[in-house]
C-alpha atoms as a PDB file:
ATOM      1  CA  UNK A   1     -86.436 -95.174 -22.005  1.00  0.00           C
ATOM      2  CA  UNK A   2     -82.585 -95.849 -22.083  1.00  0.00           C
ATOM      3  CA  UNK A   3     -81.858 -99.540 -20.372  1.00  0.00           C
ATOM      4  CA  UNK A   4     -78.574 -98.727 -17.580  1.00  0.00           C
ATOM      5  CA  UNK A   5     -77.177-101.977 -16.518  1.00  0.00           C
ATOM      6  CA  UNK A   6     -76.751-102.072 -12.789  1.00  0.00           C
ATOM      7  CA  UNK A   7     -73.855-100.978 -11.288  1.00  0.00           C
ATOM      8  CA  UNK A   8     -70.993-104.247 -10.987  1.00  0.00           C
ATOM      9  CA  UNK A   9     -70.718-104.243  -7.064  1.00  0.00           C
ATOM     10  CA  UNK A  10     -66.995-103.342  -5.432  1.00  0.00           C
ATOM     11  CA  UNK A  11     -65.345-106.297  -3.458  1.00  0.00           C
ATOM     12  CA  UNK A  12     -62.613-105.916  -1.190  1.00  0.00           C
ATOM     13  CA  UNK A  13     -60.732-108.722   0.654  1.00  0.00           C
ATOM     14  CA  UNK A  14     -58.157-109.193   3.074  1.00  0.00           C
ATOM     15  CA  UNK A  15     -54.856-111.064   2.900  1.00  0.00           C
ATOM     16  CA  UNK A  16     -53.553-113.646   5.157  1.00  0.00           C
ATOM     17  CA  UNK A  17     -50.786-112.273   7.758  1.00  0.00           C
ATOM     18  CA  UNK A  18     -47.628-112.186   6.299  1.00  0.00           C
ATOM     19  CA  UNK A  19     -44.208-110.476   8.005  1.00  0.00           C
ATOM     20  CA  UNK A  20     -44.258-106.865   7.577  1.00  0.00           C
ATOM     21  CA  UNK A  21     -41.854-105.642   5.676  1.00  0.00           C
ATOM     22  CA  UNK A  22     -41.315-102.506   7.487  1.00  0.00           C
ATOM     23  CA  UNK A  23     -41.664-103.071  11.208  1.00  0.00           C
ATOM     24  CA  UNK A  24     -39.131-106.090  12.765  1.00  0.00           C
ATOM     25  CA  UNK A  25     -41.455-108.933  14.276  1.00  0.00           C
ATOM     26  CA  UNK A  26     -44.697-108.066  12.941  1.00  0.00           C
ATOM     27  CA  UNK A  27     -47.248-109.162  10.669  1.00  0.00           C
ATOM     28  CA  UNK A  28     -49.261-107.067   8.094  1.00  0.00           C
ATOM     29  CA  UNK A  29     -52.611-107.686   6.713  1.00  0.00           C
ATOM     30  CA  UNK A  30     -53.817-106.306   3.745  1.00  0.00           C
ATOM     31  CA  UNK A  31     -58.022-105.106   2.545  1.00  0.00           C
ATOM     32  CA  UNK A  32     -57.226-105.382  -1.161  1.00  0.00           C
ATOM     33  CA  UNK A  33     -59.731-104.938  -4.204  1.00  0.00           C
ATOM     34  CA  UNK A  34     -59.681-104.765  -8.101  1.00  0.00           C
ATOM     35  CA  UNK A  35     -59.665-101.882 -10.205  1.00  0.00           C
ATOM     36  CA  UNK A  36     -61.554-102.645 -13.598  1.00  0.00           C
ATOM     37  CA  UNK A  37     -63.841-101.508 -14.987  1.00  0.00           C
ATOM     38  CA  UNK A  38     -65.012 -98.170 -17.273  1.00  0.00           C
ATOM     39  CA  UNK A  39     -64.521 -95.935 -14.014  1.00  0.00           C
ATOM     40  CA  UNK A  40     -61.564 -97.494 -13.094  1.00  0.00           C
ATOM     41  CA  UNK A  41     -59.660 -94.301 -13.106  1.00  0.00           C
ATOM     42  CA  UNK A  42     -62.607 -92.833 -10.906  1.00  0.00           C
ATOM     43  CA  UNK A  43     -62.062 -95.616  -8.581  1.00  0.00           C
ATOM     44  CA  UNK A  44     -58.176 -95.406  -8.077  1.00  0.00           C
ATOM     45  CA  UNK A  45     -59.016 -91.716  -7.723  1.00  0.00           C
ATOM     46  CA  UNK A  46     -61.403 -92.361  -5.192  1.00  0.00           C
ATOM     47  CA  UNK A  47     -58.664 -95.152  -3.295  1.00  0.00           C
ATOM     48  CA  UNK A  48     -56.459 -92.724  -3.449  1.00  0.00           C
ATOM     49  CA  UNK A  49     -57.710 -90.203  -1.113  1.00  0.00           C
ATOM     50  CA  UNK A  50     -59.027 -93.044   1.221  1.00  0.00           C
ATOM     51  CA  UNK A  51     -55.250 -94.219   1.828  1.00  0.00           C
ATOM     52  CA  UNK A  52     -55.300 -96.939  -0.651  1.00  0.00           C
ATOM     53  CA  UNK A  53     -52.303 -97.697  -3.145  1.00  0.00           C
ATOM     54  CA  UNK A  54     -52.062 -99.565  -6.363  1.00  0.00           C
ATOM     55  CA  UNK A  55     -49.887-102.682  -7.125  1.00  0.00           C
ATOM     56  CA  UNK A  56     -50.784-103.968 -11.326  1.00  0.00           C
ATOM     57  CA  UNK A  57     -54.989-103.410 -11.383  1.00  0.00           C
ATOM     58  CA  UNK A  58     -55.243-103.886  -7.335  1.00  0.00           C
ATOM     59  CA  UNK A  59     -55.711-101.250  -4.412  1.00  0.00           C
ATOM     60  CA  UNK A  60     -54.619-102.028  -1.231  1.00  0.00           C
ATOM     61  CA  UNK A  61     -54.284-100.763   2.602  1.00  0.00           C
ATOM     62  CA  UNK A  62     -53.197-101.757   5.613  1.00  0.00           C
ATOM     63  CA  UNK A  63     -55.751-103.133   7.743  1.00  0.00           C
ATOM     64  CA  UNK A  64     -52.951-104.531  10.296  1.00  0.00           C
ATOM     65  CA  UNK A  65     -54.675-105.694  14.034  1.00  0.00           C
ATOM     66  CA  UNK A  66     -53.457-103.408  17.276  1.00  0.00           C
ATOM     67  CA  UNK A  67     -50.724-101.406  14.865  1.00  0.00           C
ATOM     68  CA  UNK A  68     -51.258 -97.764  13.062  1.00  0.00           C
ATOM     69  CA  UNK A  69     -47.532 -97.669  11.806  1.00  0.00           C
ATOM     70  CA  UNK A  70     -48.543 -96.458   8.064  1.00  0.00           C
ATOM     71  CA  UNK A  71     -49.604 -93.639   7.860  1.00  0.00           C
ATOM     72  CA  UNK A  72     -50.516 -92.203   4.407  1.00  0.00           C
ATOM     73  CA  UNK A  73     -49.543 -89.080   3.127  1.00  0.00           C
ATOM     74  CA  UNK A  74     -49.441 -86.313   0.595  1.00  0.00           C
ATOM     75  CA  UNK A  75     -47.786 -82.933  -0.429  1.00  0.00           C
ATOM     76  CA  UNK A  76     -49.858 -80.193  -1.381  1.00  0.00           C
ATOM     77  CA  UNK A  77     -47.775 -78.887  -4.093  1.00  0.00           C
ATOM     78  CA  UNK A  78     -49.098 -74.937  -3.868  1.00  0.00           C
ATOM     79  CA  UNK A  79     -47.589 -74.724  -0.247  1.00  0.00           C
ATOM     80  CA  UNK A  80     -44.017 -76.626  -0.310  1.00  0.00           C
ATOM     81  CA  UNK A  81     -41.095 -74.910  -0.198  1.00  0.00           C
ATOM     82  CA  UNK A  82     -37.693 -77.059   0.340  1.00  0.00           C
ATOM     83  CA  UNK A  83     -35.715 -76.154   3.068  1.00  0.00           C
ATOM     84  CA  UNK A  84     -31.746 -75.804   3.235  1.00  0.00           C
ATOM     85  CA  UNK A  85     -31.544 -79.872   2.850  1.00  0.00           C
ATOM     86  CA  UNK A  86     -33.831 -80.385   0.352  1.00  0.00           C
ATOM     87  CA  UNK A  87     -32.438 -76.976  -1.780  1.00  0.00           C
ATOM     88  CA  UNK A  88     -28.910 -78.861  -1.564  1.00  0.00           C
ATOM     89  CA  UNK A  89     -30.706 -81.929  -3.602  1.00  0.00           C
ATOM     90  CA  UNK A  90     -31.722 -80.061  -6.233  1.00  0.00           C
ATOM     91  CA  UNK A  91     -28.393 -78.652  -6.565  1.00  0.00           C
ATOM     92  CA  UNK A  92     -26.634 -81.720  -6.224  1.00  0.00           C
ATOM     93  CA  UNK A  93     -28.516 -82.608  -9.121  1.00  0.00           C
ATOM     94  CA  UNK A  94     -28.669 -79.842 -11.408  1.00  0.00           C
ATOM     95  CA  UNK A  95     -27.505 -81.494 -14.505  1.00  0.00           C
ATOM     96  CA  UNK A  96     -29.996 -84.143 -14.121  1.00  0.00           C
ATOM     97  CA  UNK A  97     -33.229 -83.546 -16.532  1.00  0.00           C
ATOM     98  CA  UNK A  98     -36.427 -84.954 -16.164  1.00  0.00           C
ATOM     99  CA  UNK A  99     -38.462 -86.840 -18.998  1.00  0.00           C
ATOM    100  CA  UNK A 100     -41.600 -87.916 -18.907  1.00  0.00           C
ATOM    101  CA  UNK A 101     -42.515 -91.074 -21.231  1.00  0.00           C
ATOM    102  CA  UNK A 102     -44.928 -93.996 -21.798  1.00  0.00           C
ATOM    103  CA  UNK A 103     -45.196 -96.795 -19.194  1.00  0.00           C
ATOM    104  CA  UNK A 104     -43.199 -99.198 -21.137  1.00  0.00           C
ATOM    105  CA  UNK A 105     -40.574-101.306 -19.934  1.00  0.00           C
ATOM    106  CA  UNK A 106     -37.632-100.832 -21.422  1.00  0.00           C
ATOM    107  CA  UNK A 107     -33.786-103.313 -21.187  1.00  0.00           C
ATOM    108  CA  UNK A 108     -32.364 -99.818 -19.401  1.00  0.00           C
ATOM    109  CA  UNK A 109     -34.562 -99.379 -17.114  1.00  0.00           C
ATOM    110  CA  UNK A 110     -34.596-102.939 -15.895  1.00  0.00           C
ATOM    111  CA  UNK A 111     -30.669-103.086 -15.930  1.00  0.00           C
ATOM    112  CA  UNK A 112     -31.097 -99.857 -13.857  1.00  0.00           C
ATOM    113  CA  UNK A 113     -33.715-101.365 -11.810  1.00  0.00           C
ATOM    114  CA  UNK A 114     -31.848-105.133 -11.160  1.00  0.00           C
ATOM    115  CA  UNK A 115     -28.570-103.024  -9.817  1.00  0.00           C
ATOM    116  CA  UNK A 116     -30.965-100.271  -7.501  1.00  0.00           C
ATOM    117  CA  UNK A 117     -32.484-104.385  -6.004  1.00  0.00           C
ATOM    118  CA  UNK A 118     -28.994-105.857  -5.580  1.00  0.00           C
ATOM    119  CA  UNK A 119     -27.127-103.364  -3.950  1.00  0.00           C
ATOM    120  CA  UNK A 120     -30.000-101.923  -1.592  1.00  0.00           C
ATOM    121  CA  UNK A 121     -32.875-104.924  -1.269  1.00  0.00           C
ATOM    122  CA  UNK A 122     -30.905-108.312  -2.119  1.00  0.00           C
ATOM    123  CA  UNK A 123     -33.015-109.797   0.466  1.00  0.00           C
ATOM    124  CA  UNK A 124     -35.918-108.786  -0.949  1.00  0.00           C
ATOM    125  CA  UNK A 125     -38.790-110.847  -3.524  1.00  0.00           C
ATOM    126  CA  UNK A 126     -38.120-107.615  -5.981  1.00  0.00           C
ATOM    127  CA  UNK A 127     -34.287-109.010  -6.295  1.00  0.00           C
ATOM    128  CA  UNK A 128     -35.143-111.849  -8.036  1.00  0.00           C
ATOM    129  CA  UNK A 129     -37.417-109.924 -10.370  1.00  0.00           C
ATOM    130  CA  UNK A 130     -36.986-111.115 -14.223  1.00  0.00           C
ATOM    131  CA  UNK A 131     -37.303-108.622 -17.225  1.00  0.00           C
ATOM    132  CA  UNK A 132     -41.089-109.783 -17.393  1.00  0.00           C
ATOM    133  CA  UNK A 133     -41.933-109.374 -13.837  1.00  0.00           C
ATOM    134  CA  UNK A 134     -40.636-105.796 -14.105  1.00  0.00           C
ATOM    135  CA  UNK A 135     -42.545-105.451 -17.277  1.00  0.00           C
ATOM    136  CA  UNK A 136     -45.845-106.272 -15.525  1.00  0.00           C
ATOM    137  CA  UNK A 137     -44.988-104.171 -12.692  1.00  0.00           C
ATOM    138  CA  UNK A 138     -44.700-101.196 -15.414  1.00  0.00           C
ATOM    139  CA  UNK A 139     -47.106-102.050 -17.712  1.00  0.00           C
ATOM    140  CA  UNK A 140     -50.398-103.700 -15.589  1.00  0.00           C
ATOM    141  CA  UNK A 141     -52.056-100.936 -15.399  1.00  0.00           C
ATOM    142  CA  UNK A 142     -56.001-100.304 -15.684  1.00  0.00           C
ATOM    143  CA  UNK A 143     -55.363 -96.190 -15.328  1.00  0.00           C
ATOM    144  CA  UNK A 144     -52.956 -93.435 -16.763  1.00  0.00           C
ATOM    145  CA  UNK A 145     -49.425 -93.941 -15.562  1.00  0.00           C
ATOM    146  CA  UNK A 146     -46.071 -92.943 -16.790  1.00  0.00           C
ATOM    147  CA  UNK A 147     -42.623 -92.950 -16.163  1.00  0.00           C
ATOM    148  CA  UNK A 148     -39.923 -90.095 -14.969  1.00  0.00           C
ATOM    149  CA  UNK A 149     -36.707 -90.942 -16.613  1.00  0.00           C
ATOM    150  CA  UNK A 150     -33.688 -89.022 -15.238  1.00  0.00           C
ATOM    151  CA  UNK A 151     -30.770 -88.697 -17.414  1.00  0.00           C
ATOM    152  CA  UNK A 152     -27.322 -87.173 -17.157  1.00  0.00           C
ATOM    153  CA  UNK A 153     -25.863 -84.731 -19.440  1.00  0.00           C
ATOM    154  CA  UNK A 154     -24.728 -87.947 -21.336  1.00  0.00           C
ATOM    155  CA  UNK A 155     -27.903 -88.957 -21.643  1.00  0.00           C
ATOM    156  CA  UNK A 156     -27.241 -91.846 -19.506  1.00  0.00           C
ATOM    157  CA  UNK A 157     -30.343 -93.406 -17.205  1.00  0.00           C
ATOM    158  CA  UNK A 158     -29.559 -92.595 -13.819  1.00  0.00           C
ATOM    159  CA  UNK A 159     -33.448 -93.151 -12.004  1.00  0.00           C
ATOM    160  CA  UNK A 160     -36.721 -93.311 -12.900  1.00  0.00           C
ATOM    161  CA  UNK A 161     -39.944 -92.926 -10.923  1.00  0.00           C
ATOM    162  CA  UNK A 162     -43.299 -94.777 -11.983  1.00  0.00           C
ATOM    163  CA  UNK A 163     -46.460 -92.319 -11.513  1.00  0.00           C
ATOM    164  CA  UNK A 164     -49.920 -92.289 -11.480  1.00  0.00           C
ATOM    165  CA  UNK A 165     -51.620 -89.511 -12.622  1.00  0.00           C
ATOM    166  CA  UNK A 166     -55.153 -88.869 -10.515  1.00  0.00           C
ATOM    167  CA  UNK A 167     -57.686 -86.235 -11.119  1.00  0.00           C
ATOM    168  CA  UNK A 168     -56.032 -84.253  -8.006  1.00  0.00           C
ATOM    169  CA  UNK A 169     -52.624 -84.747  -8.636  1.00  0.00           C
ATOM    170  CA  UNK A 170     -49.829 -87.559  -9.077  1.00  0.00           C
ATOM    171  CA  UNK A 171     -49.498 -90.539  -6.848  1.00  0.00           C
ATOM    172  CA  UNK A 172     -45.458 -91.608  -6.709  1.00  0.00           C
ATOM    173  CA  UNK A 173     -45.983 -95.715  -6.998  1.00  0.00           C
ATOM    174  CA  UNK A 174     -41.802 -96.605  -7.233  1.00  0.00           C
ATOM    175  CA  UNK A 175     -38.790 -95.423  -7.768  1.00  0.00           C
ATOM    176  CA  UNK A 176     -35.604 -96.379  -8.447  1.00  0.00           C
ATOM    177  CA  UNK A 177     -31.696 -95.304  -9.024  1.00  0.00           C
ATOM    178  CA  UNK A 178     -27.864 -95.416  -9.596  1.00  0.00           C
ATOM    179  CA  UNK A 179     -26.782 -96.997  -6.406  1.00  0.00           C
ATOM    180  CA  UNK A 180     -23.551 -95.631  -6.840  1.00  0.00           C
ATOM    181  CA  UNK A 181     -25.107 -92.179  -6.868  1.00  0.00           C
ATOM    182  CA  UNK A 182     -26.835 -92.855  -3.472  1.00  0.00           C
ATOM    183  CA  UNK A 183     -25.440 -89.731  -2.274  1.00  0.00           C
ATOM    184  CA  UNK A 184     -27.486 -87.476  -4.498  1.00  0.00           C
ATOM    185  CA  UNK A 185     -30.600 -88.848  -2.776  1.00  0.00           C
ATOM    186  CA  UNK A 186     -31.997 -89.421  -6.200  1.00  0.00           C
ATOM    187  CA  UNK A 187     -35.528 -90.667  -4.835  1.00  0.00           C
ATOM    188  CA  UNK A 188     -35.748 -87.634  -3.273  1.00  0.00           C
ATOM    189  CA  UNK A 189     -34.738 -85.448  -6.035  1.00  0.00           C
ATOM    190  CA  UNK A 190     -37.789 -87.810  -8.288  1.00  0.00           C
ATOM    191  CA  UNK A 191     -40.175 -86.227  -5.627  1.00  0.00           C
ATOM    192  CA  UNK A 192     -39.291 -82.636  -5.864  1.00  0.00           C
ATOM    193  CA  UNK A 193     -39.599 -83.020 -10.010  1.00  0.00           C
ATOM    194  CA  UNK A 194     -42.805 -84.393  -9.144  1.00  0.00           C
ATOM    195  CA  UNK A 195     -44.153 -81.795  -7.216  1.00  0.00           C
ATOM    196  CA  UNK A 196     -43.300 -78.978  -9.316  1.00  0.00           C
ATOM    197  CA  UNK A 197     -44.347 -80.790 -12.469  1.00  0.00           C
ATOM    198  CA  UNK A 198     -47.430 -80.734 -10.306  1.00  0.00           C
ATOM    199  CA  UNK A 199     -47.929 -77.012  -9.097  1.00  0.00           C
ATOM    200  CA  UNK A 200     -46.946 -76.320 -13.217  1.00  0.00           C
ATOM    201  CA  UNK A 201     -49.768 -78.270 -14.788  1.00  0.00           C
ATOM    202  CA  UNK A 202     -52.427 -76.999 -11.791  1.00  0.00           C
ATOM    203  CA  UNK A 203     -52.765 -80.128  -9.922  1.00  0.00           C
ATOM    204  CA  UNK A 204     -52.642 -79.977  -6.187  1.00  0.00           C
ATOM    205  CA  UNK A 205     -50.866 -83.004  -4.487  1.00  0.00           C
ATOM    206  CA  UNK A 206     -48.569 -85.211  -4.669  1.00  0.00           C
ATOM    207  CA  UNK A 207     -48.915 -88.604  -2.705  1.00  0.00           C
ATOM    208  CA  UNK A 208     -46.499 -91.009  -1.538  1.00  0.00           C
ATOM    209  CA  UNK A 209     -47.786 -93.408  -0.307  1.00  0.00           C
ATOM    210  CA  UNK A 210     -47.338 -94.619   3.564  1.00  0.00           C
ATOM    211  CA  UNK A 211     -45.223 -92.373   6.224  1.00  0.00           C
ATOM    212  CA  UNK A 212     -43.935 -95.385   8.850  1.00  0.00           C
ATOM    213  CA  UNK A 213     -41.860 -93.596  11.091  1.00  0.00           C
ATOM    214  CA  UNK A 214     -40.733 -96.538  12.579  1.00  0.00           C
ATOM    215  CA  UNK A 215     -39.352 -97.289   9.403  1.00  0.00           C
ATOM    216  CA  UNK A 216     -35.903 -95.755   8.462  1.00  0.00           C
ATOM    217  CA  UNK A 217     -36.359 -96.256   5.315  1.00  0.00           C
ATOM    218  CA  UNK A 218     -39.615 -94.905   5.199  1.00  0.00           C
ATOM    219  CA  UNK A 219     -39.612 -92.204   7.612  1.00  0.00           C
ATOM    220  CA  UNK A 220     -38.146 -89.508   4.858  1.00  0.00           C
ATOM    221  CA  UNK A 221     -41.397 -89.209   3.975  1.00  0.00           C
ATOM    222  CA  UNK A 222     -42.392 -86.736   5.997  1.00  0.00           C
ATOM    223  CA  UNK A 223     -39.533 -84.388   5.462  1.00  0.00           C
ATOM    224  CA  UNK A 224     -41.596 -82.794   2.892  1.00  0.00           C
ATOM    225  CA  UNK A 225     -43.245 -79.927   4.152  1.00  0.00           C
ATOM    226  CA  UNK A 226     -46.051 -79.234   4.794  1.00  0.00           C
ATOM    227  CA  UNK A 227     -47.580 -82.440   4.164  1.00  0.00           C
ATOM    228  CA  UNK A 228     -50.867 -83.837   5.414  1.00  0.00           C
ATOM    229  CA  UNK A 229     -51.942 -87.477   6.840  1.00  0.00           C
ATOM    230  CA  UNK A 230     -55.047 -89.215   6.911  1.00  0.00           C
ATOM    231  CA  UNK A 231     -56.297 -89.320  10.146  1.00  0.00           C
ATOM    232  CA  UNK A 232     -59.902 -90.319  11.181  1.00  0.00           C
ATOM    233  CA  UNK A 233     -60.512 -90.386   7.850  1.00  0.00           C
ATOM    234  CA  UNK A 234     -59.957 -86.914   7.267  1.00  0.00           C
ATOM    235  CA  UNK A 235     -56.395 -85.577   5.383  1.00  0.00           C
ATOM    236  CA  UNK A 236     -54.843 -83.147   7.887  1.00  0.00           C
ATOM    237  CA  UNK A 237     -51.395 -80.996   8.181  1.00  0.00           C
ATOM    238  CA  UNK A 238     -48.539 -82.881  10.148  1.00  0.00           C
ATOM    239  CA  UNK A 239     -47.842 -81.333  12.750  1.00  0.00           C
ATOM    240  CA  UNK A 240     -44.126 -80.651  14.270  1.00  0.00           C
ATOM    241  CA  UNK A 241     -44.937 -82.093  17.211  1.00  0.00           C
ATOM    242  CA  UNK A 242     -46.107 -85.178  15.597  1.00  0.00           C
ATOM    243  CA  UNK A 243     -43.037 -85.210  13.707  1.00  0.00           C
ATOM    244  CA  UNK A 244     -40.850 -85.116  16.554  1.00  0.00           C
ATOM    245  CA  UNK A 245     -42.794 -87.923  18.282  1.00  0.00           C
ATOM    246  CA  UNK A 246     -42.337 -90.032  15.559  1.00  0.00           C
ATOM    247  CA  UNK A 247     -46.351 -90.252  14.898  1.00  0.00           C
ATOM    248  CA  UNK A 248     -49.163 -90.694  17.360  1.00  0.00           C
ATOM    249  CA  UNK A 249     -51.496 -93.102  17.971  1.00  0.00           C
ATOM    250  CA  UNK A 250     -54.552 -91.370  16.621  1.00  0.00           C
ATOM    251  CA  UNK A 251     -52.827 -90.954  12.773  1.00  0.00           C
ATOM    252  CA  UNK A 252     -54.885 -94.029  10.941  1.00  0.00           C
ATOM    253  CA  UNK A 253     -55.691 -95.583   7.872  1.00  0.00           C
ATOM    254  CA  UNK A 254     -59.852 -95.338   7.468  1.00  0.00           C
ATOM    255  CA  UNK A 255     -60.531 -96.725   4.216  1.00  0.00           C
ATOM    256  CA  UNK A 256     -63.746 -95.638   2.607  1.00  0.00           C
ATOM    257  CA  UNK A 257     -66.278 -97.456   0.376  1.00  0.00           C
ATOM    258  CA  UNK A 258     -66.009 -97.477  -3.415  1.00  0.00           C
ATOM    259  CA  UNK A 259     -69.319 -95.966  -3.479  1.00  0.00           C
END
């Protein structure tokens, strides 16, 4: 008879409050737990679809008292089609080509990366990043994850997207670009290469994270379409209604057990 070692049990915690970074005058609170492990890919995967996101080799969600302003969702890939916007993106950008490559930090990408903080999060804690806090960011990693380089017909860096690659699909963890090319909506443009890299290979989704409509900087999200939410702990289509309300009340985060 083969010996199995019991299962190591899953722990999840939750942060102190701290002042969200999305919504003016509130706090957010955090469930957070480590992903190690031999299944730790089966884990993230498993996150994943509950609404978690990863930050080094921890998963975290939202677990905010009396607000449901993050809402996480996903593109299925097999079903997009970008509308007259979106189609002048990818034209915008036509002599941009994607490469995908290692997650390794490289002195480009973090020049690239320190000018994308400056000029559009100064205020931020990822301003004051050094080359080996970027480096981490990149290369803490307990799962498969790569990089999108962009480059210019002069071979010249102009974004980059770091991506998780899940049993269902990709999962877009941060991106980052030429802020004097702000107008070509690069991060955008990193999301459509994404999703069709996705529909080519046969994987169905792509996930971005948290929709926060009250969030201008975060509300693009759902311009993808169709895209689904978690809500109830069930991923759903977004409605247009929804869209145009900016979100309901009834959209929220469930998280699920590791089990």
């Amino acid at each position: 008879m083969t010996y199995k070692p019991p299962r190591r049990p899953q722990f999840f915690y939750t942060t102190a409050p701290l002042p969200c970074p999305y919504v003016p005058g509130r706090t957010e609170r955090k469930v957070v737990t480590e992903i190690v492990g031999p299944d730790a890919d089966g884990l993230h995967d498993r996150l994943s679809r509950a609404g978690f996101r990863r930050s080094h080799n921890i998963a975290y969600a939202p677990v905010c008292p009396s607000c449901q302003a993050c809402v996480p969702i996903r593109i299925p890939v097999d079903g997009f089609q970008p509308d007259r916007t979106l189609r002048k993106i990818l034209k915008a950008n036509e002599g941009l080509d994607g490469y995908r490559v290692p997650a390794r930090a490289t002195a480009e990408q973090f020049h690239l990366f320190q000018r994308y903080q400056q000029a559009r999060h100064g205020d931020g804690d990822m301003a004051s990043m050094s080359f080996y806090d970027y480096r981490a960011m990149v290369e803490d990693t307990p799962i498969e994850t790569f990089i999108v380089e962009f480059r210019d017909r002069s071979d010249r860096l102009v974004s980059a997207c770091l991506t998780d690659k899940l049993v269902d699909g990709f999962s877009a963890v941060y991106s980052f670009f030429d802020p004097n090319m702000a107008r070509n909506s690069l991060g955008t443009h990193a999301i459509m290469w994404l999703i069709e890299r996705a529909r080519a290979i046969g994987l169905t989704y792509v996930y971005l994270g948290y929709w926060v409509p009250e969030s201008r900087k975060m509300a693009y999200k759902a311009r993808f379409r169709p895209s689904e939410v978690l809500s109830g702990g069930v991923w759903r289509t977004l409605t247009q209604d929804e869209l145009q309300d900016g979100g309901r009340d009834d959209i929220q985060l469930v998280p699920m057990t590791a089990s």
